[in-house]
N, C-alpha and C. Protein backbone atom coordinates (compact mmCIF):
# COMPACT_ATOMS: atom_id res chain seq x y z
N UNK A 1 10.02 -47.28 38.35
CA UNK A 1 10.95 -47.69 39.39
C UNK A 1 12.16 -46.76 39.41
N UNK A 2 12.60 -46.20 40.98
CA UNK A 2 13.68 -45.74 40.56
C UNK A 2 15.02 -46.35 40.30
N UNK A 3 15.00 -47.51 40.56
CA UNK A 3 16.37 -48.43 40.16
C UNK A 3 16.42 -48.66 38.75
N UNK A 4 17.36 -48.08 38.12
CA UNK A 4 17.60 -48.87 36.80
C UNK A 4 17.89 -49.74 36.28
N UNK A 5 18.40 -50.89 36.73
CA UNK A 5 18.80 -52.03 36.97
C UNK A 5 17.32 -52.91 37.51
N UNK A 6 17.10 -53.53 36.14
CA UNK A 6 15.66 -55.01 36.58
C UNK A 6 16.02 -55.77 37.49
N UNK A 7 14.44 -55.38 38.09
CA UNK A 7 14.18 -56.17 39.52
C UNK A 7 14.15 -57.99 39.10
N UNK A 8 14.49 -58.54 40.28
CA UNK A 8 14.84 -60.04 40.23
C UNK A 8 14.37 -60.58 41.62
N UNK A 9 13.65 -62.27 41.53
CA UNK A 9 13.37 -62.01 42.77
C UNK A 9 14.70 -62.26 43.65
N UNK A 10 15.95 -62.68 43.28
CA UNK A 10 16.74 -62.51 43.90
C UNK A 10 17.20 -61.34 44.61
N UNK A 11 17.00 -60.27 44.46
CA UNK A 11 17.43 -58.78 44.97
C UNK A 11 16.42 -58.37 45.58
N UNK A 12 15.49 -58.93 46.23
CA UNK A 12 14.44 -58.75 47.02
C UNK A 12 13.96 -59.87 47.99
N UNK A 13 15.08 -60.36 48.55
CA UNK A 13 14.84 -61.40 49.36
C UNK A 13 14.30 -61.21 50.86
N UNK A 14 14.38 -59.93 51.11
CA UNK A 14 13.48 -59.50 52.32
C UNK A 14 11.96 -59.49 52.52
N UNK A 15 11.99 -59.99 51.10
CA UNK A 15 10.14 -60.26 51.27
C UNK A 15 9.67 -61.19 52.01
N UNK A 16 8.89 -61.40 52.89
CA UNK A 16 8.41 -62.82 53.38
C UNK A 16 6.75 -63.15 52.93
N UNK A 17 5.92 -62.43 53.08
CA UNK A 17 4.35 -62.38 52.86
C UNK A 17 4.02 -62.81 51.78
N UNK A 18 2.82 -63.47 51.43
CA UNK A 18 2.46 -63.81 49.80
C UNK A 18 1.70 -62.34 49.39
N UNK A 19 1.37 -61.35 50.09
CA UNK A 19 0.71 -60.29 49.76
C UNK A 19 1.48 -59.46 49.12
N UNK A 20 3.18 -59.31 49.58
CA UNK A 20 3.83 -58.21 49.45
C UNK A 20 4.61 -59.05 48.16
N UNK A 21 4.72 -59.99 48.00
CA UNK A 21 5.14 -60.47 46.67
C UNK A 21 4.50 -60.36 45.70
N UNK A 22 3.20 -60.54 45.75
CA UNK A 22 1.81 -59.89 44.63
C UNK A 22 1.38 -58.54 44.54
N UNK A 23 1.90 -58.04 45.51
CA UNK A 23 1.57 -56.32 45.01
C UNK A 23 2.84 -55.81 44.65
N UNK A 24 4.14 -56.56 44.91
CA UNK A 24 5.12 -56.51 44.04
C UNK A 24 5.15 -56.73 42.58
N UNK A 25 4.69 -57.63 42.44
CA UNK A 25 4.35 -58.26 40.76
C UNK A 25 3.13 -57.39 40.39
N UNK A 26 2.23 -56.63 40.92
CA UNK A 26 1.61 -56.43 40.39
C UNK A 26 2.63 -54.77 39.47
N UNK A 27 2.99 -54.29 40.63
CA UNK A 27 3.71 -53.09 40.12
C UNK A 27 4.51 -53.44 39.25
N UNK A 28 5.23 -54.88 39.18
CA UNK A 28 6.16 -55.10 37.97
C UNK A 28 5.21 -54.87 36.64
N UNK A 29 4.31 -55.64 36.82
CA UNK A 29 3.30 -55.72 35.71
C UNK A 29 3.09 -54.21 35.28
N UNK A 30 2.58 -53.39 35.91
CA UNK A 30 2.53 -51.56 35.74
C UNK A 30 3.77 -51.47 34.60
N UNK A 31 4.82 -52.04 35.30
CA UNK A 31 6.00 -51.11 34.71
C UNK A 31 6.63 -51.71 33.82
N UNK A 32 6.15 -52.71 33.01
CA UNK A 32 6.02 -53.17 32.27
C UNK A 32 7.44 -54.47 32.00
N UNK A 33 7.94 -55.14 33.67
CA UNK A 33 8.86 -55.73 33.90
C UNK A 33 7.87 -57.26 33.84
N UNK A 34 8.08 -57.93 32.97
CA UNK A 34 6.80 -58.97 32.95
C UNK A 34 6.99 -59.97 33.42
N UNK A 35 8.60 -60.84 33.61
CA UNK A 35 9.30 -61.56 33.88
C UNK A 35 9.21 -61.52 35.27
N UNK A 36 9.53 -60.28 35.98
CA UNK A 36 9.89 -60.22 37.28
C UNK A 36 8.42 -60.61 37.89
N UNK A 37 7.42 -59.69 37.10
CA UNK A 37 6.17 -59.86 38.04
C UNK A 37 5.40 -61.32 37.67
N UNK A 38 5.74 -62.41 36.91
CA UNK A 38 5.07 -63.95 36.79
C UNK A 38 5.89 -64.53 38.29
N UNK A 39 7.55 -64.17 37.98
CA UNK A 39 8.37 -64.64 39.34
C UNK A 39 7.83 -64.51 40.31
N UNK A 40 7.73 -63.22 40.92
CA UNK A 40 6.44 -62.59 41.68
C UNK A 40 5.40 -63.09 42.20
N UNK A 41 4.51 -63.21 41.16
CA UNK A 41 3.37 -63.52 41.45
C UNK A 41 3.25 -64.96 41.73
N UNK A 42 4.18 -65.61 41.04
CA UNK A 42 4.57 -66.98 41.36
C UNK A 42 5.14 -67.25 43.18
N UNK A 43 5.96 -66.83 43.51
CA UNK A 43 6.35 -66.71 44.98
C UNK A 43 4.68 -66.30 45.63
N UNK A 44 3.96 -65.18 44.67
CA UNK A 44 2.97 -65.20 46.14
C UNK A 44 1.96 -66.47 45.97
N UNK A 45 1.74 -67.15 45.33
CA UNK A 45 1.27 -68.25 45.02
C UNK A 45 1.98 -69.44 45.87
N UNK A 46 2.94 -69.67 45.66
CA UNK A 46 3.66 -70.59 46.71
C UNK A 46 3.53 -70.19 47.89
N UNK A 47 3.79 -69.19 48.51
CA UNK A 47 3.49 -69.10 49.75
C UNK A 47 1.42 -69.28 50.61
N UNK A 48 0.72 -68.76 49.26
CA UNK A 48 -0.81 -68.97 49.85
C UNK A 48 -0.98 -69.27 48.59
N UNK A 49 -1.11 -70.32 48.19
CA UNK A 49 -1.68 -71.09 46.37
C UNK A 49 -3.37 -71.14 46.93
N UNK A 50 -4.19 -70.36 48.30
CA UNK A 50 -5.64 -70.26 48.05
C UNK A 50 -6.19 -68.58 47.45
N UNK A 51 -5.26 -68.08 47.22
CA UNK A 51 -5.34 -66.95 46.59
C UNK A 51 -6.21 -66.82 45.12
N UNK A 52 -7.31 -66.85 44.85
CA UNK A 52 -7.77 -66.69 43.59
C UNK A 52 -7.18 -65.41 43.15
N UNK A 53 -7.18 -64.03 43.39
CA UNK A 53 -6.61 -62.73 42.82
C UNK A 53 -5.28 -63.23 42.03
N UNK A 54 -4.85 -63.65 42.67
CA UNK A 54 -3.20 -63.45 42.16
C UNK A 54 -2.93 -64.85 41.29
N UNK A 55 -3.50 -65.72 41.40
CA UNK A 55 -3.75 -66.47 40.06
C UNK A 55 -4.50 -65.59 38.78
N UNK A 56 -5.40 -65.01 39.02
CA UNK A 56 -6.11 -63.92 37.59
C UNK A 56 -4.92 -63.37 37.23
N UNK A 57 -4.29 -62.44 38.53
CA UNK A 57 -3.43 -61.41 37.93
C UNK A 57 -1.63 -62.05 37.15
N UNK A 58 -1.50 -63.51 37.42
CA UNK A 58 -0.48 -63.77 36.51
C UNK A 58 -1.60 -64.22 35.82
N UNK A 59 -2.54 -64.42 35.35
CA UNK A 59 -2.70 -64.88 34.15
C UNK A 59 -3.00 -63.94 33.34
N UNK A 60 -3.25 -62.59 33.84
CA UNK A 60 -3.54 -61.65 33.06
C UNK A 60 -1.89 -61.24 32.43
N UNK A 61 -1.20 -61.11 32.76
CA UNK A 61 0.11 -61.06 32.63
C UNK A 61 0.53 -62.43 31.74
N UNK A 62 0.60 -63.45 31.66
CA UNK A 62 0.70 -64.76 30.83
C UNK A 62 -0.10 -64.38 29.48
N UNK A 63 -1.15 -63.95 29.87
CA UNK A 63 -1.75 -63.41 28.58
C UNK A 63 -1.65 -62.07 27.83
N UNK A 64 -0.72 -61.20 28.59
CA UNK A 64 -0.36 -60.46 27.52
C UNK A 64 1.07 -60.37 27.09
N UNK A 65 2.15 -61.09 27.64
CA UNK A 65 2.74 -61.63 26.86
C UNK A 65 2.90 -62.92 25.76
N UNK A 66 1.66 -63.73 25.31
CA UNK A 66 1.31 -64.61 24.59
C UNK A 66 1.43 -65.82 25.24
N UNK A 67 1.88 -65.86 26.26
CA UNK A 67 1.65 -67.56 27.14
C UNK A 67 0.52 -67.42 27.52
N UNK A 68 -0.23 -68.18 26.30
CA UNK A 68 -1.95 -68.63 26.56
C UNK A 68 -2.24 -69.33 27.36
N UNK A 69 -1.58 -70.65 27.09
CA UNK A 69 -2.38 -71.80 27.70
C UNK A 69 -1.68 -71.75 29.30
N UNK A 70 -0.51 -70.91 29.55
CA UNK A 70 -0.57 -71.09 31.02
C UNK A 70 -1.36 -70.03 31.66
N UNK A 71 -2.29 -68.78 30.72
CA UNK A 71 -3.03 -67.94 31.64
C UNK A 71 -4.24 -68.53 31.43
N UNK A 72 -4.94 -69.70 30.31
CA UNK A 72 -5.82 -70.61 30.57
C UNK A 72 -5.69 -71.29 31.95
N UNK A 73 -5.12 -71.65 32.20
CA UNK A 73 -4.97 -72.76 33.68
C UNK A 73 -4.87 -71.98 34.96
N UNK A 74 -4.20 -70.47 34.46
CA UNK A 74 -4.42 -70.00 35.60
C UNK A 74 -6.11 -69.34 36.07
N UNK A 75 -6.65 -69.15 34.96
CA UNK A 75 -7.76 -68.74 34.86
C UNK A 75 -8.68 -69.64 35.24
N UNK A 76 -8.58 -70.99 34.49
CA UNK A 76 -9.26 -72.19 35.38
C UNK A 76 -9.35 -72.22 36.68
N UNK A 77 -8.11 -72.07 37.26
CA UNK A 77 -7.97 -72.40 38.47
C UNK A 77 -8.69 -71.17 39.51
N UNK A 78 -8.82 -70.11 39.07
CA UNK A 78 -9.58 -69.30 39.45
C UNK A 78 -10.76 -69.58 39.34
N UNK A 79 -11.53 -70.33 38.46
CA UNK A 79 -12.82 -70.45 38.40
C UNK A 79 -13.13 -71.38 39.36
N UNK A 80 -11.93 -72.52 39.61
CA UNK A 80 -12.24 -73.16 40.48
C UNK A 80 -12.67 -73.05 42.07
N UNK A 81 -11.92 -72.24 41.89
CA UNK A 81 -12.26 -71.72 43.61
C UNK A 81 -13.21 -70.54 43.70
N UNK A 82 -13.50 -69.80 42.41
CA UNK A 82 -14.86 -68.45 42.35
C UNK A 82 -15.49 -68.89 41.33
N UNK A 83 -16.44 -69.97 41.08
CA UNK A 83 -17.34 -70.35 39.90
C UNK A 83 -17.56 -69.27 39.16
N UNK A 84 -17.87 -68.27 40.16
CA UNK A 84 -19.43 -66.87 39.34
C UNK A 84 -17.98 -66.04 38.89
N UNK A 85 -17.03 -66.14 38.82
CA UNK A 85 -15.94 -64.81 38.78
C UNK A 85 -15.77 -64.55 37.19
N UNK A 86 -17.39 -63.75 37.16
CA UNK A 86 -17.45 -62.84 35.81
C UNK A 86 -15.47 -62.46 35.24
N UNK A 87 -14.90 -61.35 35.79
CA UNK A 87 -13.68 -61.23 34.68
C UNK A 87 -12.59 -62.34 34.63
N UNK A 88 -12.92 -63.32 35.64
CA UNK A 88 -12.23 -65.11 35.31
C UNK A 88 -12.89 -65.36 33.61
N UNK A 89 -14.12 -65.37 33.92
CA UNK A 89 -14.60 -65.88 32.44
C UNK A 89 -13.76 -65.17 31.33
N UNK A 90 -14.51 -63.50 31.60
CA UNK A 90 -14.37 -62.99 30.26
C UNK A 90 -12.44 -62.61 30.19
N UNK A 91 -11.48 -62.79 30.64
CA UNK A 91 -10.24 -63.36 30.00
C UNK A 91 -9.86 -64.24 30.17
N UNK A 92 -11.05 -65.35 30.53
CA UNK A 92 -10.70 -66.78 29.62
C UNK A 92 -10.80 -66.65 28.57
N UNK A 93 -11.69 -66.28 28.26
CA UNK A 93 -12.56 -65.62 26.65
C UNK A 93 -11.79 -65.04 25.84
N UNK A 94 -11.25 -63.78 26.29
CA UNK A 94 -10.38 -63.36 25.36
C UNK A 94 -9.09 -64.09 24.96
N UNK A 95 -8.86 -64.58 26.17
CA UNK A 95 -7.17 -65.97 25.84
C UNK A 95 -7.98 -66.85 24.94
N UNK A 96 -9.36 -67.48 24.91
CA UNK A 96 -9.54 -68.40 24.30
C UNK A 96 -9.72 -67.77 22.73
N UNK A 97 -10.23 -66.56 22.44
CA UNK A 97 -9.60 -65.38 20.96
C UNK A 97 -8.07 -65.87 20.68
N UNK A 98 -7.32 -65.37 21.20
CA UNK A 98 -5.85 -65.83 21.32
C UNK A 98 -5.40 -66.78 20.43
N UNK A 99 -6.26 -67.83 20.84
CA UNK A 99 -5.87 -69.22 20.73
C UNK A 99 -6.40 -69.26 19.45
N UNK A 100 -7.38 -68.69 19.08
CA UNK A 100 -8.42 -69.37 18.04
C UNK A 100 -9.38 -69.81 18.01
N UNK A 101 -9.61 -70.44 19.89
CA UNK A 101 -10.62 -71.65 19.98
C UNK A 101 -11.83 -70.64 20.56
N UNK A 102 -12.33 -70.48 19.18
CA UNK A 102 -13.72 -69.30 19.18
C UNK A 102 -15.20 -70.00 19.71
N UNK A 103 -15.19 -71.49 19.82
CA UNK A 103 -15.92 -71.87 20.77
C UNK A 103 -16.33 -71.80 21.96
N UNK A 104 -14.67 -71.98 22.38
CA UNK A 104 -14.83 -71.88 23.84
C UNK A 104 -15.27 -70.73 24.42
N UNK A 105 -14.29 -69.53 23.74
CA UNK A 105 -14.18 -67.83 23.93
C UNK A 105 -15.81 -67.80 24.25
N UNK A 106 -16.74 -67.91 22.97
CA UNK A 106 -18.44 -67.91 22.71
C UNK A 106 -19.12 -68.37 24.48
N UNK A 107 -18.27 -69.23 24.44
CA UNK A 107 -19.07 -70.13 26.03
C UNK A 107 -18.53 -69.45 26.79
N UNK A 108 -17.63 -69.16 27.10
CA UNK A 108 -17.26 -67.87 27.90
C UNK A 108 -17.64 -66.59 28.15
N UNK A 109 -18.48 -66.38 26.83
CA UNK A 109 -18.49 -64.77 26.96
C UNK A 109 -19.91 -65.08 27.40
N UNK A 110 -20.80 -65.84 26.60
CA UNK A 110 -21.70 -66.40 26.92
C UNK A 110 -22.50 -66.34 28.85
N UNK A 111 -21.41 -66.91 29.33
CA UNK A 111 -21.72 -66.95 30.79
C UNK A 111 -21.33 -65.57 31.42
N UNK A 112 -20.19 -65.03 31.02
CA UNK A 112 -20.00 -63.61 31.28
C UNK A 112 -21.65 -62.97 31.16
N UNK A 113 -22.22 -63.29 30.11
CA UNK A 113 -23.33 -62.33 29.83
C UNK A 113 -24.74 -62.46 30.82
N UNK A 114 -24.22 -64.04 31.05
CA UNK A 114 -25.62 -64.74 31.95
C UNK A 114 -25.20 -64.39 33.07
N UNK A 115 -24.11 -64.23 33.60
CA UNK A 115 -23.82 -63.58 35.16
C UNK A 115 -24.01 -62.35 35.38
N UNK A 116 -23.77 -61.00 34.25
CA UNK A 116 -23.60 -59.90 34.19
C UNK A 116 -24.23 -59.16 33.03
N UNK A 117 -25.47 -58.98 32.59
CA UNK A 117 -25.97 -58.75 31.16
C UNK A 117 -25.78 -57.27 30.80
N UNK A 118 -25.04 -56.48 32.00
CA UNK A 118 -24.55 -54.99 31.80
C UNK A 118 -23.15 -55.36 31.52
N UNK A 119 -22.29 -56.39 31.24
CA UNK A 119 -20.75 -56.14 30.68
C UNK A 119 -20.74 -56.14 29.51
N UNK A 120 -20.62 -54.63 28.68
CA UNK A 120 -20.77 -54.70 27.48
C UNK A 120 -19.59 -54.88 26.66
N UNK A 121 -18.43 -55.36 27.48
CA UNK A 121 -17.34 -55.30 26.51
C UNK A 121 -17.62 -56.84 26.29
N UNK A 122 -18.46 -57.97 26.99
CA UNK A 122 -18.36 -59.05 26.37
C UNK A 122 -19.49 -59.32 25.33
N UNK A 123 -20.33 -58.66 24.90
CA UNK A 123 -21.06 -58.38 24.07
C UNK A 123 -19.77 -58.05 22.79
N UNK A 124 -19.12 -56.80 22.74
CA UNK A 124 -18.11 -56.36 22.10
C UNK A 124 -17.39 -58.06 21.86
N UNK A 125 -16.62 -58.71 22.48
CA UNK A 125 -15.89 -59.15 21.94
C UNK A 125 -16.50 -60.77 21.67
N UNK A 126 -17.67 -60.50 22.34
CA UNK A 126 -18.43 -62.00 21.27
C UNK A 126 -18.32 -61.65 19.67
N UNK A 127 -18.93 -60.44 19.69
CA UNK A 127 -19.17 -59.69 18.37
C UNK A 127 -17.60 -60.30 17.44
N UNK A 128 -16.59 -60.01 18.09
CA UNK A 128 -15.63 -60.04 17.39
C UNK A 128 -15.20 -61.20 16.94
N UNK A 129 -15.74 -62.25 17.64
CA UNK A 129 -15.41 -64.00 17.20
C UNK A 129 -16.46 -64.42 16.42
N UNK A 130 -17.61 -63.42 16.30
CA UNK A 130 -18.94 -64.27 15.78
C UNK A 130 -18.11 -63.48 13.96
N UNK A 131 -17.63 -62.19 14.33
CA UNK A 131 -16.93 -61.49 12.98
C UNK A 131 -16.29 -62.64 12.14
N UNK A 132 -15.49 -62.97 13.35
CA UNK A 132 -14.17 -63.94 12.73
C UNK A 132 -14.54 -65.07 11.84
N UNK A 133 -15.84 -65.60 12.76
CA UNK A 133 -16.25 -67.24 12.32
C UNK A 133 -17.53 -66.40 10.97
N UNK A 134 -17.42 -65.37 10.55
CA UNK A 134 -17.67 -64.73 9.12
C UNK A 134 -19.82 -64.89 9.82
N UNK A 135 -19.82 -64.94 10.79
CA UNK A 135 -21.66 -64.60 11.51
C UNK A 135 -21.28 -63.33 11.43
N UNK A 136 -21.99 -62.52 10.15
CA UNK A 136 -22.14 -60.79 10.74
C UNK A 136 -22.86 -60.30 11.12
N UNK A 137 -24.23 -60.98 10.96
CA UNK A 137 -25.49 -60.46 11.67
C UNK A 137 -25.34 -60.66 12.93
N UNK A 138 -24.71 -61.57 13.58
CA UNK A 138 -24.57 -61.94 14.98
C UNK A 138 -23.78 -60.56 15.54
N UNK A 139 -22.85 -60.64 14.92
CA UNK A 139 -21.43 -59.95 15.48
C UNK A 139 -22.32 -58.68 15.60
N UNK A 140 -23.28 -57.67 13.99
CA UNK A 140 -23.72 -56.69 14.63
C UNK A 140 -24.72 -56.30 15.32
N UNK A 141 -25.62 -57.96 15.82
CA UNK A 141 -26.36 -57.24 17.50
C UNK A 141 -25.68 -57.66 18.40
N UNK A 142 -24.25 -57.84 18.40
CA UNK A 142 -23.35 -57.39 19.66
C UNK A 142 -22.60 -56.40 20.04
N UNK A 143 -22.33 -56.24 18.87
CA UNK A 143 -21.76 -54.77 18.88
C UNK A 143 -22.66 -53.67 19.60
N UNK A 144 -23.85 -53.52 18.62
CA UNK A 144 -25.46 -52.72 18.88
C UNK A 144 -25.41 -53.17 20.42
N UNK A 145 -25.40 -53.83 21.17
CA UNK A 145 -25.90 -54.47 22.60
C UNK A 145 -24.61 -53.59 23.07
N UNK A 146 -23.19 -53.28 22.50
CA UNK A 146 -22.31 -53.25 24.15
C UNK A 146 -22.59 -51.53 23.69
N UNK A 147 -23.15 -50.94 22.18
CA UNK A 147 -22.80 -49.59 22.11
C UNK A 147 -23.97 -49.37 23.29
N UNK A 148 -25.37 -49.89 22.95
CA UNK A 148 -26.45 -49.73 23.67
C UNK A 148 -26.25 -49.03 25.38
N UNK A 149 -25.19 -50.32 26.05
CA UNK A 149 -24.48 -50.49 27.33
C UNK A 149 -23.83 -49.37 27.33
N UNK A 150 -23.03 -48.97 26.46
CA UNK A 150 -21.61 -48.41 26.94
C UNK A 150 -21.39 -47.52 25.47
N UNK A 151 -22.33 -46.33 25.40
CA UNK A 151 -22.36 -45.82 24.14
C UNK A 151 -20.85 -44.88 23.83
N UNK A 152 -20.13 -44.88 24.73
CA UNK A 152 -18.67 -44.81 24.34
C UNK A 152 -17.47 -45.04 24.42
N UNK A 153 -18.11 -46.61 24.03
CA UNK A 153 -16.80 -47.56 23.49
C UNK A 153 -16.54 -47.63 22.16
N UNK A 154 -15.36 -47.05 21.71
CA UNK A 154 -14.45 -47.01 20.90
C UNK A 154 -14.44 -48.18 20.18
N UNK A 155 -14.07 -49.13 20.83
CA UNK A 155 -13.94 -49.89 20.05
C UNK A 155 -14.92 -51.04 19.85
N UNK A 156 -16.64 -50.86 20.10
CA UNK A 156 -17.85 -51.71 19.49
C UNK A 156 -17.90 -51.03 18.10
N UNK A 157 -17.63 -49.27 17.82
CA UNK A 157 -18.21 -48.15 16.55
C UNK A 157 -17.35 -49.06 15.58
N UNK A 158 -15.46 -49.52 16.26
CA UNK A 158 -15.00 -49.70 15.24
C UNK A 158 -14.83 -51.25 14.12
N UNK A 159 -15.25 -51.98 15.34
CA UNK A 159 -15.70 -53.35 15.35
C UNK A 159 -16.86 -53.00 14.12
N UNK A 160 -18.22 -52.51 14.93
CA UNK A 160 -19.02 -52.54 13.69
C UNK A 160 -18.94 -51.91 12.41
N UNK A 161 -18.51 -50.85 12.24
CA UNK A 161 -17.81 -50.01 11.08
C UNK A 161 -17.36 -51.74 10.35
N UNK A 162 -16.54 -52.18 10.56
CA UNK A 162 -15.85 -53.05 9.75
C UNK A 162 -16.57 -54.18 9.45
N UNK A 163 -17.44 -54.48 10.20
CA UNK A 163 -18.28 -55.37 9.39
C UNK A 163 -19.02 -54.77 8.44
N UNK A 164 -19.38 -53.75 8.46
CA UNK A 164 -20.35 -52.87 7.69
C UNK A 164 -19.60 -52.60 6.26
N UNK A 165 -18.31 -52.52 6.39
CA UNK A 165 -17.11 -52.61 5.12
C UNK A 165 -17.12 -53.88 4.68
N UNK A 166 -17.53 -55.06 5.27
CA UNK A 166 -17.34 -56.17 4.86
C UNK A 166 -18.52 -56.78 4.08
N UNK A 167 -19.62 -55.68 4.48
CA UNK A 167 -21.24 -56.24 3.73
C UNK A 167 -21.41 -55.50 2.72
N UNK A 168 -20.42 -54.26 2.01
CA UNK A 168 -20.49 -53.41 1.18
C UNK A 168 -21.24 -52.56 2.05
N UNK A 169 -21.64 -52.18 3.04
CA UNK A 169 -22.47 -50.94 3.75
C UNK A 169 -21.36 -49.79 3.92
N UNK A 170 -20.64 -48.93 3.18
CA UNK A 170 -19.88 -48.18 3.49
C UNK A 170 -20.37 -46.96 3.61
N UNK A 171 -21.61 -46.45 3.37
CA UNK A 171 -21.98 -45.79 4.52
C UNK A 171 -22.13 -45.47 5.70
N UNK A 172 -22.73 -46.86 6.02
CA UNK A 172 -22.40 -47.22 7.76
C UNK A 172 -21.41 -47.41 8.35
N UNK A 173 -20.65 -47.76 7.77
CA UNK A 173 -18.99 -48.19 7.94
C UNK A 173 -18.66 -46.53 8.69
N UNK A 174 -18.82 -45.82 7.13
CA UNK A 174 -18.07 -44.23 7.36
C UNK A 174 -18.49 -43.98 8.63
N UNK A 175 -19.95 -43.99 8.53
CA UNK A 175 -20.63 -43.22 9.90
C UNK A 175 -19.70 -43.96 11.51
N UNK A 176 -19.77 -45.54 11.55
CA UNK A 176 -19.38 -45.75 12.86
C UNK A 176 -17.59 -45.72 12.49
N UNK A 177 -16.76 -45.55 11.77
CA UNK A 177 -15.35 -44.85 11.81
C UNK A 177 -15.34 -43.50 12.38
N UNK A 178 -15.94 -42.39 11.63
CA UNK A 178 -16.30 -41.42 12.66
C UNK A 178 -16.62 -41.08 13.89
N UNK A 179 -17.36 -41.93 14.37
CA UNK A 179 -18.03 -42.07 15.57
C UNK A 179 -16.44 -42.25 16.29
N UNK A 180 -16.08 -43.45 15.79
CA UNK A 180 -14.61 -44.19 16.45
C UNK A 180 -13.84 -43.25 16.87
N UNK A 181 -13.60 -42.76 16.00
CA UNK A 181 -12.17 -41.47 15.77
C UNK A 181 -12.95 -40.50 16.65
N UNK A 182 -13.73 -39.98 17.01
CA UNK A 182 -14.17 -39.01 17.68
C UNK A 182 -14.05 -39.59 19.09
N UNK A 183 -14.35 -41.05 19.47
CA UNK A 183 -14.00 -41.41 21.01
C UNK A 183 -12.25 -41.99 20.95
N UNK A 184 -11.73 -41.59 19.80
CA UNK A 184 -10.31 -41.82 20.16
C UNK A 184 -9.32 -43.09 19.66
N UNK A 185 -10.66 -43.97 18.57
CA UNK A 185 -9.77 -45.13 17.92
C UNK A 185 -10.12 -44.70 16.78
N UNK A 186 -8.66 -44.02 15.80
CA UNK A 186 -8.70 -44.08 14.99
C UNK A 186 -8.28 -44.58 13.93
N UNK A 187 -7.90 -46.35 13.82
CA UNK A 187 -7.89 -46.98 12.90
C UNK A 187 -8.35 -47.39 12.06
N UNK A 188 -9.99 -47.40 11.95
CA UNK A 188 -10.71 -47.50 11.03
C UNK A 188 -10.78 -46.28 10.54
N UNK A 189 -10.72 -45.04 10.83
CA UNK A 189 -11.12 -43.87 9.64
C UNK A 189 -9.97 -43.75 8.84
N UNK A 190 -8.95 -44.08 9.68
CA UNK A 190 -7.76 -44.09 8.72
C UNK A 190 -7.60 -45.45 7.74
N UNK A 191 -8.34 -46.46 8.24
CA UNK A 191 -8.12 -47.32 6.61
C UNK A 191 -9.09 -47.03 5.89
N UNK A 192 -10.89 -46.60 6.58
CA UNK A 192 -11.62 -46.26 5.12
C UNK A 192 -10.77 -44.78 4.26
N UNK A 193 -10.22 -43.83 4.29
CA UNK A 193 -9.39 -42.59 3.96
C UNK A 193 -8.68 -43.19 3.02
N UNK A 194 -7.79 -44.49 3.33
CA UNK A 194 -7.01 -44.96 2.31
C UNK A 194 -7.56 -45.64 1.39
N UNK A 195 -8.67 -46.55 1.74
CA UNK A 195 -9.02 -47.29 1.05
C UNK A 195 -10.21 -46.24 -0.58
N UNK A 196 -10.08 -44.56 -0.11
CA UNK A 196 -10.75 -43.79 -0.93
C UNK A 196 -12.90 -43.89 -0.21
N UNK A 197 -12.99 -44.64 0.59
CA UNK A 197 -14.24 -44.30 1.11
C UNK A 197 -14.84 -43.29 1.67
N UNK A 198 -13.77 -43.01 2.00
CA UNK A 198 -14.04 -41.01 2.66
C UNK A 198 -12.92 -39.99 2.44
N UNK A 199 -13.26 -38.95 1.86
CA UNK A 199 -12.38 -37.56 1.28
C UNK A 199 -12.92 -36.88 2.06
C-alpha cells in the first residue's frame, strides 16, 4: 500500500458494493493488514451474506491468525451453501489440525479425497494427523499418495523423512531430508545434521 498509515474501514467510506469491500480485504489480507481485511470482509458479508467466496476468504484469514473456531463457522457456512466445495473441506481440515480435533480434520480430508482423489496436499496433511495420533504406517501411505500426485512437494519428503526418524529408519529419513532441501524445505536436513545423522 502506498499509504503508511493502516487502512480502517472508517477511511474508506466511499465504498458502497459488497464486491469492492472483499477485494478490498482481500488485498488487506496480501499485505498482511489482517484486522482491516476480517472488517472488510465482514462489511462485504453484510451487504450480500449469500456470498460463499468471501465467507472462505475471512475464514482463511481467521485461520491464520489463530481464530479457529470463528474460521470453523465460517467454513461451515460455506459448506452450507457449496456442499461439494473441496477447499471448504480441506481448511476445515486444516483449522480442525489447529484445534487438535484430529477426527474431524480425518473426516474432512477424507471427503476432500472422495470429491477430488488428485488433491495431494490432503493426502499430505491426513498423513500429518494420522503422524500425530502416533498411526505411522498410515501417515506413510499418505505421504507416498500426495509424493505419487505431486512428486514436488516439499513438504510430503519432509513429513515422511520424519516419520522415518521416528521408526529408527534413518536412512530413509536422510534420503527424503535431501530430497526436501533440494525442493526448498530445509528443516529436516538441518535437524538430521544436528542431530549427527548426516556429515
Amino acid at each position: 500500500m502506498s499509504d503508511t498509515k493502516e487502512e480502517s474501514i472508517c477511511n474508506v467510506v466511499e465504498m458502497r458494493n459488497a464486491e469492492d469491500w472483499s477485494t478490498r480485504g482481500m488485498n488487506a489480507d496480501a499485505a498482511g493488514n489482517y484486522t482491516f481485511a476480517i472488517d472488510a470482509l465482514s462489511k462485504s458479508i453484510e451487504l450480500n451474506p449469500d456470498e460463499p467466496l468471501t465467507y472462505y476468504n475471512r475464514g482463511i484469514v481467521y485461520d491464520r491468525i489463530g481464530l479457529y473456531e470463528l474460521a470453523i463457522e465460517d467454513f461451515n457456512k460455506v459448506l452450507e451453501m457449496e456442499p461439494h466445495d473441496v477447499d471448504a473441506f480441506y481448511n476445515r481440515g486444516r483449522t480442525f489440525v489447529n484445534l487438535g480435533q484430529y477426527r474431524n480434520a480425518i473426516e474432512d480430508f477424507n471427503k476432500v479425497i472422495f470429491l477430488d482423489p488428485e488433491y495431494a496436499e490432503a493426502y499430505n496433511n491426513r498423513g500429518v494427523v494420522y503422524d500425530s495420533m502416533g498411526q505411522y504406517k498410515r501417515a506413510i501411505e499418505d505421504y507416498n499418495e500426495a509424493i505419487r500426485l505431486k512428486p514436488n512437494l516439499a513438504s510430503a519428503y519432509c513429513n515422511r523423512g520424519g516419520v522415518h526418524f521416528k521408526q529408527g529408519n534413518n536412512r530413509l529419513g536422510c534420503i527424503d531430508a535431501k530430497i526436501a532441501f533440494e525442493l526448498g524445505d530445509h528443516e529436516l536436513l538441518e535437524w538430521a545434521r544436528a542431530k549427527g545423522f548426516l556429515v
